[in-house]
C-alpha atoms as a PDB file:
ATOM      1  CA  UNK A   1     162.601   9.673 140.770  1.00  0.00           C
ATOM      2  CA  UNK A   2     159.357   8.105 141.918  1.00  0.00           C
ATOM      3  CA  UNK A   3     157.114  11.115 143.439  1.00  0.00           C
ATOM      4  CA  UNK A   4     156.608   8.710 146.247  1.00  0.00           C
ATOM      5  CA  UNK A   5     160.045   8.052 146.909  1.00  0.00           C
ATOM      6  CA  UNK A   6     160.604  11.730 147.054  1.00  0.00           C
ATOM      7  CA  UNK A   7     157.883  12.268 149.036  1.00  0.00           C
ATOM      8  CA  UNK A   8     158.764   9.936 151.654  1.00  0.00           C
ATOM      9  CA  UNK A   9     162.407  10.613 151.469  1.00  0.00           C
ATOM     10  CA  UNK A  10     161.620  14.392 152.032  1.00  0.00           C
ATOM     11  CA  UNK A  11     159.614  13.490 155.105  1.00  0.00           C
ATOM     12  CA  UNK A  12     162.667  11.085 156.592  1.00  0.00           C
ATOM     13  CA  UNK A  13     165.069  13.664 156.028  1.00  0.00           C
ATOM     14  CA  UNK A  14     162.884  16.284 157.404  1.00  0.00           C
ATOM     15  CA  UNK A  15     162.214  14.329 160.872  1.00  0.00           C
ATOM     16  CA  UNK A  16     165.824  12.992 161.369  1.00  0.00           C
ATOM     17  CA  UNK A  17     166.485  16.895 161.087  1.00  0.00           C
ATOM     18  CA  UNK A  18     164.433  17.448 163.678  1.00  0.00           C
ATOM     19  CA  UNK A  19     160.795  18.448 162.394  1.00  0.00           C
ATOM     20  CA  UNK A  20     158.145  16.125 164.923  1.00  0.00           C
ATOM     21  CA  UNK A  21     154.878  16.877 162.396  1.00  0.00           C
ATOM     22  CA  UNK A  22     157.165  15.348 158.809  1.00  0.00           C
ATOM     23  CA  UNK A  23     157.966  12.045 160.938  1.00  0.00           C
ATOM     24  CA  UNK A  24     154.284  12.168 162.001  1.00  0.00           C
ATOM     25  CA  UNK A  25     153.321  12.270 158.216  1.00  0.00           C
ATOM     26  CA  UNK A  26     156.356   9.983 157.679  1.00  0.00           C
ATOM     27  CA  UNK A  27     154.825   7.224 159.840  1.00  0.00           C
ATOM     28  CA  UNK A  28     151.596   7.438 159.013  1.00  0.00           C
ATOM     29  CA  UNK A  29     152.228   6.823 154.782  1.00  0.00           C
ATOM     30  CA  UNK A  30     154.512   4.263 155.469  1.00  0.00           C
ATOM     31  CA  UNK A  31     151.428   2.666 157.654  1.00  0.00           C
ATOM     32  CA  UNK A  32     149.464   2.764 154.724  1.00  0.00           C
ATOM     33  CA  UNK A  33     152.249   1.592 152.588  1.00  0.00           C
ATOM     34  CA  UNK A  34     152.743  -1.183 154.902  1.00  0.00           C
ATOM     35  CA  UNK A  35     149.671  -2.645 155.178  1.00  0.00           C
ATOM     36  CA  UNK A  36     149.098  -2.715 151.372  1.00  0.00           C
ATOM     37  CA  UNK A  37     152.546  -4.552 150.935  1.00  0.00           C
ATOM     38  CA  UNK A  38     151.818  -7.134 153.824  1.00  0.00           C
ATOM     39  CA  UNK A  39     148.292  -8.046 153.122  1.00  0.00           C
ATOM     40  CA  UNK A  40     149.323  -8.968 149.647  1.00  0.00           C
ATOM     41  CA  UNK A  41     151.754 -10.994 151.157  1.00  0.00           C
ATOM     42  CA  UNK A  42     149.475 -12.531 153.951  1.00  0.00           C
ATOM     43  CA  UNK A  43     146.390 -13.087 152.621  1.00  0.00           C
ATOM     44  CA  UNK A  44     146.158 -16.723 154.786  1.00  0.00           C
ATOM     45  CA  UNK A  45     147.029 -14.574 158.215  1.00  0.00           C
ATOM     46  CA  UNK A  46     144.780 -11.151 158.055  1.00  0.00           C
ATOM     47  CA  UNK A  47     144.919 -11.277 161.871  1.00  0.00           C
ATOM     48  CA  UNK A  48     148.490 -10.810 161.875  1.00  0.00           C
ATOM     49  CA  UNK A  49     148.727  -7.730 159.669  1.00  0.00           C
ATOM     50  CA  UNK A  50     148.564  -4.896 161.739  1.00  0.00           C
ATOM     51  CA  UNK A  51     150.770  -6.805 164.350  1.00  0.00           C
ATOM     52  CA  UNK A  52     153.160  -6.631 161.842  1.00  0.00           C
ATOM     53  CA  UNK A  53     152.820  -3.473 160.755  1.00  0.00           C
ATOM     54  CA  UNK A  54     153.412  -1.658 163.680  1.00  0.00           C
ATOM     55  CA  UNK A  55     156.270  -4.187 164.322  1.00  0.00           C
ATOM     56  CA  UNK A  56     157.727  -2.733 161.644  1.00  0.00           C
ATOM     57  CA  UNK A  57     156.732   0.762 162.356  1.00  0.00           C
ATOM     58  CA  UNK A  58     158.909   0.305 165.517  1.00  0.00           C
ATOM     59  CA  UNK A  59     161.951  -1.386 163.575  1.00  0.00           C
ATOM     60  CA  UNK A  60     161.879   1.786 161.540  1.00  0.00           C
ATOM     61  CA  UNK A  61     161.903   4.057 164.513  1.00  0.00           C
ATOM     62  CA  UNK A  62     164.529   2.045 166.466  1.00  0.00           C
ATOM     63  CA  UNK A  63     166.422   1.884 162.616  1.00  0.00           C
ATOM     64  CA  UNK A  64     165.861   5.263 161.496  1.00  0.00           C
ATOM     65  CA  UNK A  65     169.891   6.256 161.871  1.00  0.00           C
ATOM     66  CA  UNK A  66     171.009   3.885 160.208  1.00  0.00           C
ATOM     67  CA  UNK A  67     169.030   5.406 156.968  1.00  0.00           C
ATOM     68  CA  UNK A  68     171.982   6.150 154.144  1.00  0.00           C
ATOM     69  CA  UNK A  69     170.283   9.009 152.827  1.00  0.00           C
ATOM     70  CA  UNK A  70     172.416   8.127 149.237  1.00  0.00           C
ATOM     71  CA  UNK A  71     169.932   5.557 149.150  1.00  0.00           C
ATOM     72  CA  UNK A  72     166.626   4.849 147.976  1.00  0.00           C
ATOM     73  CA  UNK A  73     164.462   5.729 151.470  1.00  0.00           C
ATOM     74  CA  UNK A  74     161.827   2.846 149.675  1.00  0.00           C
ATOM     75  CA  UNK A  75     164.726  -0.029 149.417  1.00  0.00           C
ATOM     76  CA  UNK A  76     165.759   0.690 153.341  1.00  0.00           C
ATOM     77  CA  UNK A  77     161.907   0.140 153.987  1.00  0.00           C
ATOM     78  CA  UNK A  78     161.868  -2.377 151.989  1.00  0.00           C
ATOM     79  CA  UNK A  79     164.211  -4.233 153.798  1.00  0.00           C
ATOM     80  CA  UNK A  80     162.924  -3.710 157.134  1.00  0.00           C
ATOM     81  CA  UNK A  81     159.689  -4.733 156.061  1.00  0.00           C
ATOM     82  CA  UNK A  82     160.823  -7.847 154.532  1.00  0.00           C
ATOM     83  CA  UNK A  83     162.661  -8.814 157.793  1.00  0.00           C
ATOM     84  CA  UNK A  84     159.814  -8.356 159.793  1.00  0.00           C
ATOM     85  CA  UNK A  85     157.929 -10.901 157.466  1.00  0.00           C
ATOM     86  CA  UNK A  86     160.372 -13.361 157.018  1.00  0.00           C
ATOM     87  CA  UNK A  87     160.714 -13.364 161.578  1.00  0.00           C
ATOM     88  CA  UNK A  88     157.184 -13.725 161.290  1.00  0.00           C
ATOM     89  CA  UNK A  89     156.837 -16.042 158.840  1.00  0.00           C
ATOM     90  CA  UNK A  90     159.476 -18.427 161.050  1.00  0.00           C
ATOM     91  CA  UNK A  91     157.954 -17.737 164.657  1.00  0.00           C
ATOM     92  CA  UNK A  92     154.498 -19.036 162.765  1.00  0.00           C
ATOM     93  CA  UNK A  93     156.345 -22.113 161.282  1.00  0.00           C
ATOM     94  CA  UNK A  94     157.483 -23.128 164.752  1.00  0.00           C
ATOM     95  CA  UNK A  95     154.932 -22.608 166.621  1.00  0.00           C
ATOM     96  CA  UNK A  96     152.460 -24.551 164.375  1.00  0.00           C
ATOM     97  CA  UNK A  97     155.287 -27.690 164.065  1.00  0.00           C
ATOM     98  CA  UNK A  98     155.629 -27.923 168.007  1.00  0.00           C
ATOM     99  CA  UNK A  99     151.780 -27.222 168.107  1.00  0.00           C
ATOM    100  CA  UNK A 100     150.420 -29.576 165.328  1.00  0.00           C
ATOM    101  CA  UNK A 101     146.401 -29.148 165.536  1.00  0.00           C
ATOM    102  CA  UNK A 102     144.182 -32.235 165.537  1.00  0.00           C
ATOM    103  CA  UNK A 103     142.868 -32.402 161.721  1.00  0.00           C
ATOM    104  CA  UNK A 104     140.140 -34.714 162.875  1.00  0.00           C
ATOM    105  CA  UNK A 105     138.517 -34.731 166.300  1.00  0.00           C
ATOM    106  CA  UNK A 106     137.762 -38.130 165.735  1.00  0.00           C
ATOM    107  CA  UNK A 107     141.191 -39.137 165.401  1.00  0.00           C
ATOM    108  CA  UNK A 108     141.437 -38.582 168.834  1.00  0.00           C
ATOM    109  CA  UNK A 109     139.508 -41.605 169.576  1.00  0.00           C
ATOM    110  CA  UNK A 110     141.415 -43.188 166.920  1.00  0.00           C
ATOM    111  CA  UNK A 111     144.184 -44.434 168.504  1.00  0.00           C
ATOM    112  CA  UNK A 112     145.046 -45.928 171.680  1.00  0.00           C
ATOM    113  CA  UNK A 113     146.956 -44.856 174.560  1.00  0.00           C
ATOM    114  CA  UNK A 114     148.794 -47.528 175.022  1.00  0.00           C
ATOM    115  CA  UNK A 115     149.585 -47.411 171.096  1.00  0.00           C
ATOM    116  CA  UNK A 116     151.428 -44.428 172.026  1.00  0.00           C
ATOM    117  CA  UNK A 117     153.288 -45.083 175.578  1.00  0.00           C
ATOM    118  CA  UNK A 118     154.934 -48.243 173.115  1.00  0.00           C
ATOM    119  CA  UNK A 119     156.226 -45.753 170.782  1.00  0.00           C
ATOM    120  CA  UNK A 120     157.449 -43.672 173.322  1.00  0.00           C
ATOM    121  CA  UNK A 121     159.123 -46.457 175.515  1.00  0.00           C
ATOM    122  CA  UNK A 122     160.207 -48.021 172.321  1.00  0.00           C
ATOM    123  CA  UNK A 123     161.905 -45.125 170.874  1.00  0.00           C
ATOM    124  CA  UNK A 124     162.946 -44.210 174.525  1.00  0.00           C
ATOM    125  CA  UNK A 125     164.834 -47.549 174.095  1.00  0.00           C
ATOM    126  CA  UNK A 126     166.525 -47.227 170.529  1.00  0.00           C
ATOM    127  CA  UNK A 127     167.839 -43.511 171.867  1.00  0.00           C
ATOM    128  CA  UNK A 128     169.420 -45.048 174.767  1.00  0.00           C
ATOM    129  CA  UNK A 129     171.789 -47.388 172.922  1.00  0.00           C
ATOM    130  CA  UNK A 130     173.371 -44.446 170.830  1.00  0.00           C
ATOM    131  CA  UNK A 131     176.046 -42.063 172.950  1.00  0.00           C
ATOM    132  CA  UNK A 132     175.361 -38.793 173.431  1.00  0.00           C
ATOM    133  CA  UNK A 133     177.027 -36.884 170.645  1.00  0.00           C
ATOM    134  CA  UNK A 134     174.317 -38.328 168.064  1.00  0.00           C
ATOM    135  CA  UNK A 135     171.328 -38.897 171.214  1.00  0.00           C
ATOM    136  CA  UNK A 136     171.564 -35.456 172.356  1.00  0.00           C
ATOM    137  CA  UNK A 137     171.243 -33.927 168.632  1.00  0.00           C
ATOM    138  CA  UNK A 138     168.702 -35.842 167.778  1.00  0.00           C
ATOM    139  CA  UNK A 139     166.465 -35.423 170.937  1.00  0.00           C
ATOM    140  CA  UNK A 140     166.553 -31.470 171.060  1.00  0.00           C
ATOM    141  CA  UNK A 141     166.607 -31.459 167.074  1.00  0.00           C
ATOM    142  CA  UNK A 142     164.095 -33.498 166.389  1.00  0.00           C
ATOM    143  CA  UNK A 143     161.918 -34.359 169.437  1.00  0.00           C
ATOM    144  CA  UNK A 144     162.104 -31.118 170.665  1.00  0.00           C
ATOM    145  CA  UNK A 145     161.964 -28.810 168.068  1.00  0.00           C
ATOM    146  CA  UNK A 146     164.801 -27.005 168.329  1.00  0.00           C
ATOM    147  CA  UNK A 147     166.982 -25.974 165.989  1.00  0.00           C
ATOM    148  CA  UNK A 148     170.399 -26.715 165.575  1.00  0.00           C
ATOM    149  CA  UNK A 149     172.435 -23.642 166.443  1.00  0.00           C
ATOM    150  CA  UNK A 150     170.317 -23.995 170.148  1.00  0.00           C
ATOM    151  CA  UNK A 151     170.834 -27.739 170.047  1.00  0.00           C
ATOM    152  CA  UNK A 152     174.348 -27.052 169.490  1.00  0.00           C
ATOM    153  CA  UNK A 153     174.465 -24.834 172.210  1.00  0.00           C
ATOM    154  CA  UNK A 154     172.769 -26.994 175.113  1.00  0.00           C
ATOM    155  CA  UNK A 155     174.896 -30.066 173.731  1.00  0.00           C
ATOM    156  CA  UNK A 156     178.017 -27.635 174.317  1.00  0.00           C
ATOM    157  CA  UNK A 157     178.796 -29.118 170.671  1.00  0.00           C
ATOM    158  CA  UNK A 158     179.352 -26.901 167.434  1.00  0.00           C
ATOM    159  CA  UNK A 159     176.542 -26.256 164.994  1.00  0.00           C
ATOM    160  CA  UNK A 160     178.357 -28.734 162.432  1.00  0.00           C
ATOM    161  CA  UNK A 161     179.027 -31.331 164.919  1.00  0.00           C
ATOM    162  CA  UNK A 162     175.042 -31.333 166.128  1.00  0.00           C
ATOM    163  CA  UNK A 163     174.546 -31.946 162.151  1.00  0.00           C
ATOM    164  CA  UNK A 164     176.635 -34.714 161.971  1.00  0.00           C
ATOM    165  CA  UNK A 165     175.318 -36.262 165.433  1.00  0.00           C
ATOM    166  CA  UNK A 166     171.782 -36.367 163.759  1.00  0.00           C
ATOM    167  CA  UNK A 167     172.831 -37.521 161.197  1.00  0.00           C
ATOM    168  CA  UNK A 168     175.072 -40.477 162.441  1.00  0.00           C
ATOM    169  CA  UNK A 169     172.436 -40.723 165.129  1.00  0.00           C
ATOM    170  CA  UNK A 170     169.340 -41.571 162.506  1.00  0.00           C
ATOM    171  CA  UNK A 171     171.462 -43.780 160.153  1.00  0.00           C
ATOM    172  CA  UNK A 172     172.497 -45.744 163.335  1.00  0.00           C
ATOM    173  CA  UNK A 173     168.949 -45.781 164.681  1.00  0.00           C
ATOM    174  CA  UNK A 174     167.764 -47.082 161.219  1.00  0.00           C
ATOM    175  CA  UNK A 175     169.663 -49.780 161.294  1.00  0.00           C
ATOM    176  CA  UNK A 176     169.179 -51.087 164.388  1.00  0.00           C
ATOM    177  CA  UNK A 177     165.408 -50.858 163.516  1.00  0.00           C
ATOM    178  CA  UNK A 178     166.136 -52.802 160.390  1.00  0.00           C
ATOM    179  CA  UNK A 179     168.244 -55.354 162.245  1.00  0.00           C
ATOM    180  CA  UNK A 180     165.371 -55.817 165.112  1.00  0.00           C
ATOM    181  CA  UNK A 181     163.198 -58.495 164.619  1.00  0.00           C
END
């Protein structure tokens, strides 16, 4: 066995027994575990690192009786640790799609308003003509950003039948855009 693994184990054990200084030690190698294992893995988001590692410090303390202590104490970190990432990792990836940053400031002064209030009142148009089991899918899948299991619920449709409403929804939008003049 891995000293570390023994080492850490030994400390888990200890504190779920009872002993306040071992889960003290506990935390703070797993801290320096932690960071090591996420700055390899974030190298384009420093700033979130030590967000995310006491995030994950906190998972671990709110997790710790679930440990199996048949298992590998590393692989149970493990896992935490990569859950932590990956809800990062998708809070990130929404945030930046519903918040797309200007590339160019000068793109700003690009385009004109009125450019855009078409497109709006345009599409505003198209969406109107389709009923609501593929308007409603589209417009909180697509235009708003959400994603399909809370489209699905605000539609009061299932998670399959929001799919199929986009779907059915662009196809039929597509065509009417091909059709129109």
């Amino acid at each position: 066995m891995d000293p570390r693994e023994e080492r850490l184990r030994a400390l888990l054990l200890q504190a779920l027994g009872g002993d306040g200084a071992a889960y003290q030690a506990f935390l703070r190698e797993l801290a320096v575990l932690l960071r090591g294992f996420l700055r390899k893995r974030l190298t384009s988001l420093p700033d979130d690192v030590e967000d995310l590692v006491q995030e994950t410090l906190l998972a671990v303390h709110n997790q710790r009786h679930t440990y199996d202590a048949a298992q590998p104490v590393t692989a149970w970190l493990h896992a935490i640790a990569r859950y932590k990432l990956v809800d990062l990792l998708r809070r990130r990836s929404r945030r930046e799609a519903l918040n797309d940053p200007l590339d160019d400031e000068l793109e700003l002064f690009g385009r004109a308003d009125h450019e855009e209030a078409d497109a709006r009142r345009d599409l505003a148009k198209l969406l109107a003509q389709l009923p609501d089991r593929h308007r409603l899918p589209i417009v909180y899948t697509k235009l708003e950003g959400l994603s399909v299991e809370e489209a699905a619920v605000r539609c009061g449709m299932s998670v399959a039948a929001v799919k199929v409403g986009v779907h059915r929804g662009l196809k039929a939008l597509a065509a009417k855009v091909r059709d129109d003049p």
